[in-house]
PDB file of N, CA and C in Angstrom:
ATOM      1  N   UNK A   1     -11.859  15.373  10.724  1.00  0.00           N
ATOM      2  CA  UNK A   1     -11.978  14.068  11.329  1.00  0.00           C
ATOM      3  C   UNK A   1     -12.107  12.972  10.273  1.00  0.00           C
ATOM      4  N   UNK A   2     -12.639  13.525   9.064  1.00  0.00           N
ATOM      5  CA  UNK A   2     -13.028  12.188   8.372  1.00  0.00           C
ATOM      6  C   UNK A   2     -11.685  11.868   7.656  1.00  0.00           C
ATOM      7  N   UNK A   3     -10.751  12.657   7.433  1.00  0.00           N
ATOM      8  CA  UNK A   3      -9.432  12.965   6.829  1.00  0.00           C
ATOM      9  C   UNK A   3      -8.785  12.294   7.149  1.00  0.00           C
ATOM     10  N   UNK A   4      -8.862  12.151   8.608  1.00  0.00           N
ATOM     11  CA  UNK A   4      -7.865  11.089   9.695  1.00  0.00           C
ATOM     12  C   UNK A   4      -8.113  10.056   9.806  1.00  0.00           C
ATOM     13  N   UNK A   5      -9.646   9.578   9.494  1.00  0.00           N
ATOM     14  CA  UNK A   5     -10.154   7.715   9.152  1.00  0.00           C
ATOM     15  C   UNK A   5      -9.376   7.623   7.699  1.00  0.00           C
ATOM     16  N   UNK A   6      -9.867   8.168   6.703  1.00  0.00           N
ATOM     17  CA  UNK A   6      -8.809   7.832   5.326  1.00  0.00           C
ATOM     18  C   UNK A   6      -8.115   7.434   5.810  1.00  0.00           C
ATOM     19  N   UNK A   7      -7.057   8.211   6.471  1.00  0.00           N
ATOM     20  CA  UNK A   7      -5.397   8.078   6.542  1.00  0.00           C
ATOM     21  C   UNK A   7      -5.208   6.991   7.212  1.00  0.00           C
ATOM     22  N   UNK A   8      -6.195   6.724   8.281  1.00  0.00           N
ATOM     23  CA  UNK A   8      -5.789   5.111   8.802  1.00  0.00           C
ATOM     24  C   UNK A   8      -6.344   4.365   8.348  1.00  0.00           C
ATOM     25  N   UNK A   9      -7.093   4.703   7.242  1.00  0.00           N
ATOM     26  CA  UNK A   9      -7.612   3.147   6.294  1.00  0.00           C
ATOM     27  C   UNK A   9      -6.634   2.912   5.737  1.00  0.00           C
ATOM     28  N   UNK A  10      -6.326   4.323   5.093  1.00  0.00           N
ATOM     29  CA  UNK A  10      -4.682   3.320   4.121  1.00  0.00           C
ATOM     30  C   UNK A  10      -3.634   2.473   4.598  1.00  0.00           C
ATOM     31  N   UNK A  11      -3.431   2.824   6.356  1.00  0.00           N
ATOM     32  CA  UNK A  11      -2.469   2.240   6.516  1.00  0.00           C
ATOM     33  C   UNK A  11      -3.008   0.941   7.296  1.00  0.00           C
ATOM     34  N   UNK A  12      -4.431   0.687   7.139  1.00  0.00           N
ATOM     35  CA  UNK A  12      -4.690  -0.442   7.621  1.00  0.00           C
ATOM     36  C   UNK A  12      -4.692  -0.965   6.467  1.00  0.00           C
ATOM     37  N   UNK A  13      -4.842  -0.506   4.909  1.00  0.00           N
ATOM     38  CA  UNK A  13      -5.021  -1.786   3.931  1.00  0.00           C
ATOM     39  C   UNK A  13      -3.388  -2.376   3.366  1.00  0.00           C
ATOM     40  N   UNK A  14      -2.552  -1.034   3.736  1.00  0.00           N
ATOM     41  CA  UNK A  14      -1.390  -1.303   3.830  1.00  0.00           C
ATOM     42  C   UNK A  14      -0.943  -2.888   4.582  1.00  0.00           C
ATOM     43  N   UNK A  15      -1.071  -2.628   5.737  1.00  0.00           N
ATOM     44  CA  UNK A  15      -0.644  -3.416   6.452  1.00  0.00           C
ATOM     45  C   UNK A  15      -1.378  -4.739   6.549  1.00  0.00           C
ATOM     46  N   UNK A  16      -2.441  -5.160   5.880  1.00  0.00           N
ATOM     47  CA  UNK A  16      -3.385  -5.889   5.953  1.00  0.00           C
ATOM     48  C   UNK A  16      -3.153  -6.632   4.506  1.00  0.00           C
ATOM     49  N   UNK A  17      -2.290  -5.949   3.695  1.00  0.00           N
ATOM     50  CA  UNK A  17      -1.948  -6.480   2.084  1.00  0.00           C
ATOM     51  C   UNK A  17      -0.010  -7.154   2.917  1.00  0.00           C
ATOM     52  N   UNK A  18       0.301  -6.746   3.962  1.00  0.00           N
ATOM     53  CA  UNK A  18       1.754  -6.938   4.172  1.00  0.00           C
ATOM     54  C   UNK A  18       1.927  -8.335   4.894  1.00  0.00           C
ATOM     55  N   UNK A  19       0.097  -8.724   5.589  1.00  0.00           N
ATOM     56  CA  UNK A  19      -0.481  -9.581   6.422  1.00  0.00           C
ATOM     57  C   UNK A  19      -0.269 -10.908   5.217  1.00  0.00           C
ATOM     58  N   UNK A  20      -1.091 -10.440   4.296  1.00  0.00           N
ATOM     59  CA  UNK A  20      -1.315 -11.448   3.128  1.00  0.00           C
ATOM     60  C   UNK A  20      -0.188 -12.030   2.448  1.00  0.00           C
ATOM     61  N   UNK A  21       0.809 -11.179   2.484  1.00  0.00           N
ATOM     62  CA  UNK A  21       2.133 -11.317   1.989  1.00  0.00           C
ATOM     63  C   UNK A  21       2.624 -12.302   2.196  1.00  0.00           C
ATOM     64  N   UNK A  22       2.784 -12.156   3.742  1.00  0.00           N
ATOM     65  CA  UNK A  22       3.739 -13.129   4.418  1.00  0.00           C
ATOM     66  C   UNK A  22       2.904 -14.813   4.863  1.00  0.00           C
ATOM     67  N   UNK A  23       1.498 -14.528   4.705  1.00  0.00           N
ATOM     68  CA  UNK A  23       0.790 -15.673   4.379  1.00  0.00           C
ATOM     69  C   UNK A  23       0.860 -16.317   3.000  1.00  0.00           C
ATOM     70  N   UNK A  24       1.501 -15.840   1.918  1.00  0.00           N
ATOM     71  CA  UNK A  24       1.565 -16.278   0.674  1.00  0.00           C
ATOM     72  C   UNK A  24      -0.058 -16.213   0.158  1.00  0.00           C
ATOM     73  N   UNK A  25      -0.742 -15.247   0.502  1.00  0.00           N
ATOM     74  CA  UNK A  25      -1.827 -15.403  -0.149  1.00  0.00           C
ATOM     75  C   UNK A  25      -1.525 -14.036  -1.024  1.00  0.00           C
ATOM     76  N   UNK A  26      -0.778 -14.078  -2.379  1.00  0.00           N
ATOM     77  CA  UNK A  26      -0.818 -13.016  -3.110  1.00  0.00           C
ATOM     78  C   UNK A  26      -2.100 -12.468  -4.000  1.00  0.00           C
ATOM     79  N   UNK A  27      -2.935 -13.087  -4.366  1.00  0.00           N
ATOM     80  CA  UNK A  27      -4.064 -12.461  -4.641  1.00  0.00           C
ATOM     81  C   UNK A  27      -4.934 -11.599  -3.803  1.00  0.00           C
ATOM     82  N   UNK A  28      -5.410 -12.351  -2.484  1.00  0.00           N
ATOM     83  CA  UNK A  28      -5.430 -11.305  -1.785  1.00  0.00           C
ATOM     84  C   UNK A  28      -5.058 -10.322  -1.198  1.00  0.00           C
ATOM     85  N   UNK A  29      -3.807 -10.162  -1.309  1.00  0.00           N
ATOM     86  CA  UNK A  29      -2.743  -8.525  -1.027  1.00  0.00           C
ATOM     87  C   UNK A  29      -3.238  -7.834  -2.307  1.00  0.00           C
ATOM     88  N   UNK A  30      -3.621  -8.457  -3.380  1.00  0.00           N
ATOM     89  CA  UNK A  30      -3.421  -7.371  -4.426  1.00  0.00           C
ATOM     90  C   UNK A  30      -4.817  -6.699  -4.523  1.00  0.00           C
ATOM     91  N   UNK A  31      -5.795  -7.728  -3.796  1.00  0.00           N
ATOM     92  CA  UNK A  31      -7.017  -7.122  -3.322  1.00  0.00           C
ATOM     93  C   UNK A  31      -7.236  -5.937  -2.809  1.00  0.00           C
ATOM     94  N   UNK A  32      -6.613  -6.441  -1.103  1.00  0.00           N
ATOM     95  CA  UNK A  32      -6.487  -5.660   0.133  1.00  0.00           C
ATOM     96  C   UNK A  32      -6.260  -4.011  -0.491  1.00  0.00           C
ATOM     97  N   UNK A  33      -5.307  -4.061  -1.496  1.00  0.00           N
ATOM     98  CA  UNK A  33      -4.646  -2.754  -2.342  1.00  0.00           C
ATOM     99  C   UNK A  33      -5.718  -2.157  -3.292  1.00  0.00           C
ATOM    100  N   UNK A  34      -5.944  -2.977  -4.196  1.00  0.00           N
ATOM    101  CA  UNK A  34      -6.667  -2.664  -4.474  1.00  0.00           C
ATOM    102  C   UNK A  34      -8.167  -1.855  -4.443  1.00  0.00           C
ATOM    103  N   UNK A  35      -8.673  -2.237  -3.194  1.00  0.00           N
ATOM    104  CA  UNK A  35      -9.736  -1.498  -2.198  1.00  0.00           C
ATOM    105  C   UNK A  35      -9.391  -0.914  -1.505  1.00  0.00           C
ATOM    106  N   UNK A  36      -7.836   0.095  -1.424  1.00  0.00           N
ATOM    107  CA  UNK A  36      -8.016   1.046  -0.674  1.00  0.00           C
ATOM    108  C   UNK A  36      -7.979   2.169  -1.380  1.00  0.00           C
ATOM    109  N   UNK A  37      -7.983   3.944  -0.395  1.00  0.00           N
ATOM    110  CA  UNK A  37      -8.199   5.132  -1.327  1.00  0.00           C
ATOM    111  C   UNK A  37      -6.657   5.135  -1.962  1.00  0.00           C
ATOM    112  N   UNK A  38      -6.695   5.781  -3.150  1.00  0.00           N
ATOM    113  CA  UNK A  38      -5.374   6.089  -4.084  1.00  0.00           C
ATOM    114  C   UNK A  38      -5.088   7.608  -3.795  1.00  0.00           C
ATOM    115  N   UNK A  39      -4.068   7.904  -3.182  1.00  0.00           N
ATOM    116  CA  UNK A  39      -3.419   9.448  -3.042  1.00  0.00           C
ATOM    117  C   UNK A  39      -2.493   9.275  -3.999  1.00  0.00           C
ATOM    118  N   UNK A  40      -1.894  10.519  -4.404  1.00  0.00           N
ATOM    119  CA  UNK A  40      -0.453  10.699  -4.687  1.00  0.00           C
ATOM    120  C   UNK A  40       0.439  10.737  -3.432  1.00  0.00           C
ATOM    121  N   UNK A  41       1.862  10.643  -4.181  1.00  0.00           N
ATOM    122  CA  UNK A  41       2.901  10.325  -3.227  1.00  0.00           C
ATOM    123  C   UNK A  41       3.436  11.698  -2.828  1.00  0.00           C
ATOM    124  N   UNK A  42       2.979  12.498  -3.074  1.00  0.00           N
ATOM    125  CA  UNK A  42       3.603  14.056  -2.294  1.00  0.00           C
ATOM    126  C   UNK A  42       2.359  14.238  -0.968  1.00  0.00           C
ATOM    127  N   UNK A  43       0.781  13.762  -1.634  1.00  0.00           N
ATOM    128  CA  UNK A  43       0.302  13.901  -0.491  1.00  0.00           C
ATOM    129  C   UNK A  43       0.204  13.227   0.528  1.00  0.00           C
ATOM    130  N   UNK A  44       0.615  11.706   0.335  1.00  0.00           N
ATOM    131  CA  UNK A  44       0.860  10.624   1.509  1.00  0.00           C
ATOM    132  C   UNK A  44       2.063  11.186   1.542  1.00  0.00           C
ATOM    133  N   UNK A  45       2.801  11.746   1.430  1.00  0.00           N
ATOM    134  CA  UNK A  45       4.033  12.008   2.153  1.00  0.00           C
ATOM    135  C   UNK A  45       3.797  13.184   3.482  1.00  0.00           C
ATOM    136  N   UNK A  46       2.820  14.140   2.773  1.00  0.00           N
ATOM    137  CA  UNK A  46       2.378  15.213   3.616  1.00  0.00           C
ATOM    138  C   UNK A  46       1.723  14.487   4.850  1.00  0.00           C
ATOM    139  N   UNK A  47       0.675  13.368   4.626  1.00  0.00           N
ATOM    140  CA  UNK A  47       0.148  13.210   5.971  1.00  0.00           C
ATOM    141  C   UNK A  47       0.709  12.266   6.471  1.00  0.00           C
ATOM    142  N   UNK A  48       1.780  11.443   6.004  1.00  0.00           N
ATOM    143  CA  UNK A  48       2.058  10.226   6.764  1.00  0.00           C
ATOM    144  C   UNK A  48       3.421  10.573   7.497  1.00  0.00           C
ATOM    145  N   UNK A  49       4.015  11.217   6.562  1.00  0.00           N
ATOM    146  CA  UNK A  49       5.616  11.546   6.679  1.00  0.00           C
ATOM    147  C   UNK A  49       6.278  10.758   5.579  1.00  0.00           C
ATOM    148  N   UNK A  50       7.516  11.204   5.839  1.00  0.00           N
ATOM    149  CA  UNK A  50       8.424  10.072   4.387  1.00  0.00           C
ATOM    150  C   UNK A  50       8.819   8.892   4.733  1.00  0.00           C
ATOM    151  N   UNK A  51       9.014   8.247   5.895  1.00  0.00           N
ATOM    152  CA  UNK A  51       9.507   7.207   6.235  1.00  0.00           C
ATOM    153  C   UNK A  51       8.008   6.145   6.388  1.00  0.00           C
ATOM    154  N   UNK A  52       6.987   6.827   6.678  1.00  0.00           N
ATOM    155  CA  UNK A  52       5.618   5.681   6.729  1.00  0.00           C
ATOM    156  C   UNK A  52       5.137   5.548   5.341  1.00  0.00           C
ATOM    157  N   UNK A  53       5.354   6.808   4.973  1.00  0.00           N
ATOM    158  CA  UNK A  53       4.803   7.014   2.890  1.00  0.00           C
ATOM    159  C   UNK A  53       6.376   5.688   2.139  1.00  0.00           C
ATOM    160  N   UNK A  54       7.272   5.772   2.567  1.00  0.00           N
ATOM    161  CA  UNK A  54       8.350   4.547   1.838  1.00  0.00           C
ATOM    162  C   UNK A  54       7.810   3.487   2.283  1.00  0.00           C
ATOM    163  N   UNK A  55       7.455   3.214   3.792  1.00  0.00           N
ATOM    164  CA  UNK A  55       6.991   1.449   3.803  1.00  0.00           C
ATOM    165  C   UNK A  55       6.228   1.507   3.322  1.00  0.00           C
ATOM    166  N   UNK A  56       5.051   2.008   2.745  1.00  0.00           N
ATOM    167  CA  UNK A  56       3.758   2.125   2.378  1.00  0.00           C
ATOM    168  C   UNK A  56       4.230   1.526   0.742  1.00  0.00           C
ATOM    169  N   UNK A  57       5.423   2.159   0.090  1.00  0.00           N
ATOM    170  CA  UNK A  57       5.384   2.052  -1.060  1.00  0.00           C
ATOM    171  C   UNK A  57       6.076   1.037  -1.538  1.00  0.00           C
ATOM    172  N   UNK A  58       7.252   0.683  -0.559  1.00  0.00           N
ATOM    173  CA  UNK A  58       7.903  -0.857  -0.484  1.00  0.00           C
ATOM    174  C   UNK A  58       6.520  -1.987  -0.464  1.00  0.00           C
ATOM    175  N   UNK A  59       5.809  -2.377   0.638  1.00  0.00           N
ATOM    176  CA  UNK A  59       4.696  -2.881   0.824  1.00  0.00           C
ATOM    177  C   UNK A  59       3.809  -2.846  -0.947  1.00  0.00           C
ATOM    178  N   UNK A  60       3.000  -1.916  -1.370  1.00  0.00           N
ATOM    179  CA  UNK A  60       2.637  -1.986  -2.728  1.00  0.00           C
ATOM    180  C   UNK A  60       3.621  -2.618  -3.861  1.00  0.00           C
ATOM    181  N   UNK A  61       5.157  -2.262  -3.945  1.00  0.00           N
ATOM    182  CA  UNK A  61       5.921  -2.993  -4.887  1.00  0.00           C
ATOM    183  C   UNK A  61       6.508  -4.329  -4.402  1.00  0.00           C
ATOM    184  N   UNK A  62       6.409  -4.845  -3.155  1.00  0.00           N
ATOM    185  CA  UNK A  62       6.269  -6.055  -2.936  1.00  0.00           C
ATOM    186  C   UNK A  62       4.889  -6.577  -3.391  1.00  0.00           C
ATOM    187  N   UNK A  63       3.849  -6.666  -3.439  1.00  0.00           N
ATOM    188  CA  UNK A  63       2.372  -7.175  -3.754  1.00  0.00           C
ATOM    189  C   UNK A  63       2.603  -7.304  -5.187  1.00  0.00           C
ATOM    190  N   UNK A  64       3.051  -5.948  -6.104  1.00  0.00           N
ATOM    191  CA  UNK A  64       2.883  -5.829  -7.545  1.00  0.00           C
ATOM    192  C   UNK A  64       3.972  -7.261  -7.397  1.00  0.00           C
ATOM    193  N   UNK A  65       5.281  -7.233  -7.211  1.00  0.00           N
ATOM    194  CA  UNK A  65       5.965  -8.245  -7.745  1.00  0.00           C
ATOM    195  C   UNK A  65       5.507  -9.742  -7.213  1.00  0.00           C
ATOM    196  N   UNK A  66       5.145  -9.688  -6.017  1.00  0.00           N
ATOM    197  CA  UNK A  66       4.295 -11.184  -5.678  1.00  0.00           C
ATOM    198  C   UNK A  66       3.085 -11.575  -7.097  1.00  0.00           C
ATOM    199  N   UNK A  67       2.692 -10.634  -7.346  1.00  0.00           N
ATOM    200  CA  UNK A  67       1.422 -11.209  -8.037  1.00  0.00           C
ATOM    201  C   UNK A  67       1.401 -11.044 -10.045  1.00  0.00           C
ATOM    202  N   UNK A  68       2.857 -10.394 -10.026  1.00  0.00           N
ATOM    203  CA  UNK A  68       3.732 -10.573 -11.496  1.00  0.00           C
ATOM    204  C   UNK A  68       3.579  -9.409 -12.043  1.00  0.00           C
ATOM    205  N   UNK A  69       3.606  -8.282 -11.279  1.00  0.00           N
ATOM    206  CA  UNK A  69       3.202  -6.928 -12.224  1.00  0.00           C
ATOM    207  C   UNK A  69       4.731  -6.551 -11.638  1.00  0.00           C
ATOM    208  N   UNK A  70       5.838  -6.899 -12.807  1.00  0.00           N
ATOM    209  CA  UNK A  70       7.274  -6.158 -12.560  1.00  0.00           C
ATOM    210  C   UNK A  70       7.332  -4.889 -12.687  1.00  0.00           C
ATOM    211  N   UNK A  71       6.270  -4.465 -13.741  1.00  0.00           N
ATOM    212  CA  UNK A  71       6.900  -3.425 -14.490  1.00  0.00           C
ATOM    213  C   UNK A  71       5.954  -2.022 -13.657  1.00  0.00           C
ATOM    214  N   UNK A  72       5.153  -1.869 -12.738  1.00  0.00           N
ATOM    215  CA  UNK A  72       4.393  -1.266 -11.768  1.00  0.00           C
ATOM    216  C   UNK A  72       5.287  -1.106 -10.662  1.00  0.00           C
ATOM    217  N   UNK A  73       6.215  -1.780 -10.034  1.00  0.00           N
ATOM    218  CA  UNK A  73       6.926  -2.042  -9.177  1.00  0.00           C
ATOM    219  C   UNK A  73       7.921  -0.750  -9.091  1.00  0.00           C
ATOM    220  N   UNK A  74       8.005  -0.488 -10.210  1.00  0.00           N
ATOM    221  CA  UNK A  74       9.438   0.533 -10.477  1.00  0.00           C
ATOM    222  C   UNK A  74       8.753   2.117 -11.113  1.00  0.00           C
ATOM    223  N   UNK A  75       7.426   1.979 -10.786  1.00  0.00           N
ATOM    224  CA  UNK A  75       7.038   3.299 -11.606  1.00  0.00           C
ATOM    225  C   UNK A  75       6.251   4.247 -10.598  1.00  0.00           C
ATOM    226  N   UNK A  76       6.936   3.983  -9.366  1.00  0.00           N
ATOM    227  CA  UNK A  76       6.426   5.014  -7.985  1.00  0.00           C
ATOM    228  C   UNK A  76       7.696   6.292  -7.870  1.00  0.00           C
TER     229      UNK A  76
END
């Protein structure tokens, strides 16, 4: 049970950094990211699937490039 709050924290800080985005508040997306748990990408792939684990990772390399980290963007 507690496995399954993680998993929807991430995709609430996900989506809560995607919130900030489109408000142009880029510091706080890089926050929102910042404070959530860090998996690897084989195991968010395992619990999310591959198509929620890609928006997940589009979403993070949009934030890195909003807030000037190019070179983070390309190293998922």
């Amino acid at each position: 049970m507690i496995l399954f709050h993680i998993i929807c924290m991430i995709k609430i800080f996900a989506l809560q950094a995607e919130s900030y985005l489109r408000l142009r508040k880029y510091q706080d997306a890089d926050k929102s990211l910042a404070n959530s748990p860090n998996f690897s990408v084989d195991q968010c792939t395992k619990f999310f699937g591959p198509i929620a684990n890609a928006s997940m990772l589009v979403i993070k390399a949009q934030v890195d490039v909003a807030v000037g980290r190019l070179v983070f963007c390309f190293l998922f």
